[in-house]
C-alpha atoms as a PDB file:
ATOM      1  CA  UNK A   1       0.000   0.000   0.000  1.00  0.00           C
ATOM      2  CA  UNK A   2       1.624   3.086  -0.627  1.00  0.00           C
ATOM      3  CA  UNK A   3       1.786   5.410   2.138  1.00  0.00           C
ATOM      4  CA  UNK A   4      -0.219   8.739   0.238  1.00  0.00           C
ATOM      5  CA  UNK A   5      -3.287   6.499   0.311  1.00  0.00           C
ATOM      6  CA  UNK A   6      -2.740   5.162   4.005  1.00  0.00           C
ATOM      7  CA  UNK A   7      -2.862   9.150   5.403  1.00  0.00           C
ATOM      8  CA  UNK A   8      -5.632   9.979   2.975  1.00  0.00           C
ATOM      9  CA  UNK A   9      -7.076   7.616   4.604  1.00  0.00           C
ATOM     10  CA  UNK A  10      -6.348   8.423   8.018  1.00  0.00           C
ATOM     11  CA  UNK A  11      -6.369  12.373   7.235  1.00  0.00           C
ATOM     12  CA  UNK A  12      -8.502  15.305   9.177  1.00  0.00           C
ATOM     13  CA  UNK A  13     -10.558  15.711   6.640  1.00  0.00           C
ATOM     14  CA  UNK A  14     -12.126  12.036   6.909  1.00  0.00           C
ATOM     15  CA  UNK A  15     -12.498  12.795  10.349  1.00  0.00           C
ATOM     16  CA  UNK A  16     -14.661  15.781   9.569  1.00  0.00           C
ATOM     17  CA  UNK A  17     -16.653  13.707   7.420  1.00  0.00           C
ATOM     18  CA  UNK A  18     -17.468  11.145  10.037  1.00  0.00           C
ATOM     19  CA  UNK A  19     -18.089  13.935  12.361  1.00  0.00           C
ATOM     20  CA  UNK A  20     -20.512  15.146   9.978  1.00  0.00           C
ATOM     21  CA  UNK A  21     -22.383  12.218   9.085  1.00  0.00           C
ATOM     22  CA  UNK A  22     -22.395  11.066  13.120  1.00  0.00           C
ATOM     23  CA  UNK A  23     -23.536  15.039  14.328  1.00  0.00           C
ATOM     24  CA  UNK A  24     -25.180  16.597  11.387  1.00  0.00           C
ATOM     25  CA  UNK A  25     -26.736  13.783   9.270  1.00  0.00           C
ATOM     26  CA  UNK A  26     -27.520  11.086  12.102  1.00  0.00           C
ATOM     27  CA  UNK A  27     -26.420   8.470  10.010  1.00  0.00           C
ATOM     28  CA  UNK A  28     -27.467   5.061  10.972  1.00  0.00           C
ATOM     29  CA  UNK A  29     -23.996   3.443   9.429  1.00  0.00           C
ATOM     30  CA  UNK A  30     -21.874   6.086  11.465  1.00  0.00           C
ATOM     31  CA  UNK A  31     -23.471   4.896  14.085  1.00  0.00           C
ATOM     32  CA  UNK A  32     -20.623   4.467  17.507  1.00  0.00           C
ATOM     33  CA  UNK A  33     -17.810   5.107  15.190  1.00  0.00           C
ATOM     34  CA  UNK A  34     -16.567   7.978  17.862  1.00  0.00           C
ATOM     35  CA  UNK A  35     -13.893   6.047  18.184  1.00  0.00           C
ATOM     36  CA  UNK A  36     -12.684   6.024  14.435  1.00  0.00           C
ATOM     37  CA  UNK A  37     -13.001   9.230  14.884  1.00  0.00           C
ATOM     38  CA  UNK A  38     -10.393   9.506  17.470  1.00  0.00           C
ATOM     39  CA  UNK A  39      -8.249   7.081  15.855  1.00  0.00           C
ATOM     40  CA  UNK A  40      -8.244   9.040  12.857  1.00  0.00           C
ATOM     41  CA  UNK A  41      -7.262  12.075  14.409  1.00  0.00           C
ATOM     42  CA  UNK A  42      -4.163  10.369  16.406  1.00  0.00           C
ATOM     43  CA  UNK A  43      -2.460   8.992  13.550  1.00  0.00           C
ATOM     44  CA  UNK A  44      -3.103  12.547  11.657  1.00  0.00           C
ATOM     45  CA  UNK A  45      -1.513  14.292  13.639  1.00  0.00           C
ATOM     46  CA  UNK A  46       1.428  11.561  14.788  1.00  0.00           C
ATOM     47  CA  UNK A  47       2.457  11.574  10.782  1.00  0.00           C
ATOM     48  CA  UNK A  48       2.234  15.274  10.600  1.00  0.00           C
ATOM     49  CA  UNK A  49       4.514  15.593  13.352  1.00  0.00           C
ATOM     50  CA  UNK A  50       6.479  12.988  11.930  1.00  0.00           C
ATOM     51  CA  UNK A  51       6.241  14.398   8.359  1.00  0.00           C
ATOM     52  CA  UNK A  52       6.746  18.029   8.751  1.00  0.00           C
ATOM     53  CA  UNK A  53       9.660  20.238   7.208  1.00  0.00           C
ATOM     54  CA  UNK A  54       8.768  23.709   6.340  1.00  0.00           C
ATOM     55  CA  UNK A  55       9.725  26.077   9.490  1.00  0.00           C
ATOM     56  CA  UNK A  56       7.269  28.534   8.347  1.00  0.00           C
ATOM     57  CA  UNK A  57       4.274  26.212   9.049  1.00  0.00           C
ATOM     58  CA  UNK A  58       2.674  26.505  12.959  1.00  0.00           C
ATOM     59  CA  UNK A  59       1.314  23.804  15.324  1.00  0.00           C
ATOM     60  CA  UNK A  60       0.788  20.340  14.222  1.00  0.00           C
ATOM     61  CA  UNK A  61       2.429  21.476  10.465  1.00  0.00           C
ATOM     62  CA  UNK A  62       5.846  22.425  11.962  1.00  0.00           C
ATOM     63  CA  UNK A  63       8.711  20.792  12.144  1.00  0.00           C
ATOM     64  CA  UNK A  64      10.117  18.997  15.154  1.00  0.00           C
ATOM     65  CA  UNK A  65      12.190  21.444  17.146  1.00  0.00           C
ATOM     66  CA  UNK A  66      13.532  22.067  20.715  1.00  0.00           C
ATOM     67  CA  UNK A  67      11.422  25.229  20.407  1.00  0.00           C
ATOM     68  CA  UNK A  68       7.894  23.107  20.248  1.00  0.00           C
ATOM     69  CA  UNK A  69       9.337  20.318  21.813  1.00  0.00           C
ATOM     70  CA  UNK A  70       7.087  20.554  25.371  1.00  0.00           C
ATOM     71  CA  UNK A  71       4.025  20.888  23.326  1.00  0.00           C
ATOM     72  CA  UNK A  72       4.328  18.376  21.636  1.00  0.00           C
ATOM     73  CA  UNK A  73       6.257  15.725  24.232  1.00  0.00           C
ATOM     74  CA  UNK A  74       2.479  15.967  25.859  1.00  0.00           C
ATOM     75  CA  UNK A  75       0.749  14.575  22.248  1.00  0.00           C
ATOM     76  CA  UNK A  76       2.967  12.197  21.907  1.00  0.00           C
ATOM     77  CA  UNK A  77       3.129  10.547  25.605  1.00  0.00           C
ATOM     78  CA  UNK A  78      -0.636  10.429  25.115  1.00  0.00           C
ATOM     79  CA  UNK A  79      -0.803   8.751  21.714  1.00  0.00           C
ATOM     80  CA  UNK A  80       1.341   6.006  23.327  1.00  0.00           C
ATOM     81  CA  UNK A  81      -0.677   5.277  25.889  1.00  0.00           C
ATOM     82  CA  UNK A  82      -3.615   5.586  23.550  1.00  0.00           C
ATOM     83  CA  UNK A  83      -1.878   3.360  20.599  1.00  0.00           C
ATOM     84  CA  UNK A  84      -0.249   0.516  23.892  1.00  0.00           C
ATOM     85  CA  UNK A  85      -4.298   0.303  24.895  1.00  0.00           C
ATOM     86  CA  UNK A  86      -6.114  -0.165  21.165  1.00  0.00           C
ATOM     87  CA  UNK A  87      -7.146  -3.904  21.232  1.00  0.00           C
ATOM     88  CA  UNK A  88      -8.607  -6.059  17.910  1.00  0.00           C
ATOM     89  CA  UNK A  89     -12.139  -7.098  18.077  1.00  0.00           C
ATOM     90  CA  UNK A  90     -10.730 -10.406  20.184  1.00  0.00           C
ATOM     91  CA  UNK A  91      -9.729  -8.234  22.834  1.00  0.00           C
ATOM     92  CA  UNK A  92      -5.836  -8.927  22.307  1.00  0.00           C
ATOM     93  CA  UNK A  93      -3.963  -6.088  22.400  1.00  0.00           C
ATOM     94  CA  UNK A  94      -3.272  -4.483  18.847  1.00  0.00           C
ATOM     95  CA  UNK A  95       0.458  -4.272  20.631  1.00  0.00           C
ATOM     96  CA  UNK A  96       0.346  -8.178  20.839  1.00  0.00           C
ATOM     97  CA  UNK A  97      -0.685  -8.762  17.180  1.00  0.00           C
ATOM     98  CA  UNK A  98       1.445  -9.802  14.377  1.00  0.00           C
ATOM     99  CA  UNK A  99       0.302 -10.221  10.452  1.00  0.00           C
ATOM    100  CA  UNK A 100       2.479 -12.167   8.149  1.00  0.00           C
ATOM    101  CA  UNK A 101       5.703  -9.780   7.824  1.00  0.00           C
ATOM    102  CA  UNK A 102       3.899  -6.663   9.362  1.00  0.00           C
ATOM    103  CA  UNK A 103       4.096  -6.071  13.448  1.00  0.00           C
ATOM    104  CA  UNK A 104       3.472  -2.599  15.245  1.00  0.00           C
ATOM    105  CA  UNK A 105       5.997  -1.918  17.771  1.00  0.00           C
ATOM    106  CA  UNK A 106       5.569   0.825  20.229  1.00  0.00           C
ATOM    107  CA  UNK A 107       8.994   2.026  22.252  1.00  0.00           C
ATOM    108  CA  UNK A 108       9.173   5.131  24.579  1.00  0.00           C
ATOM    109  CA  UNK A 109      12.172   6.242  26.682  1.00  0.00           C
END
């Protein structure tokens, strides 16, 4: 899968949408999918902070820095704890799972 598609995917603006259809529209098949809504959000913002380059961009767009390091040190502690307590539909930890060659690993210092 090649990674443009993946944050597509897991971009804001999909959020949005399931925000709208869950708030706005009362959609039946958006029904409890809160929770994909967070998800979403985490891993949009963990690959912008990740992805980002231009110094001119503020907030989740800018780079990495010592300058906006304490901001986001906070976002990131949390989306460990948040990504070390996602479990599948079996109730094994998502932390716990591996699929053919592909295993998510989660390290913090």
């Amino acid at each position: 899968m090649k990674v443009s598609y993946a944050m597509q995917t897991f971009s804001q603006s999909v959020a949005d949408a399931f925000e709208t259809g869950i708030t706005d529209l009362n959609c039946l098949l958006l029904q409890n999918s809160e929770v994909t809504v967070e998800f979403i959000c985490v891993i949009n913002k963990l690959f912008d902070a990740l992805n980002s380059s231009n110094r001119l961009r503020k907030f989740s767009k800018a780079p990495l820095s010592l300058k906006n390091f304490r901001e986001w040190q906070t976002f990131f502690e949390a989306a460990y704890h948040y990504i070390n307590r996602l479990k599948m539909s079996s109730g094994k930890l998502l932390t716990e799972v591996s699929a053919g060659n592909f295993h998510l690993s989660v390290y913090s210092h």
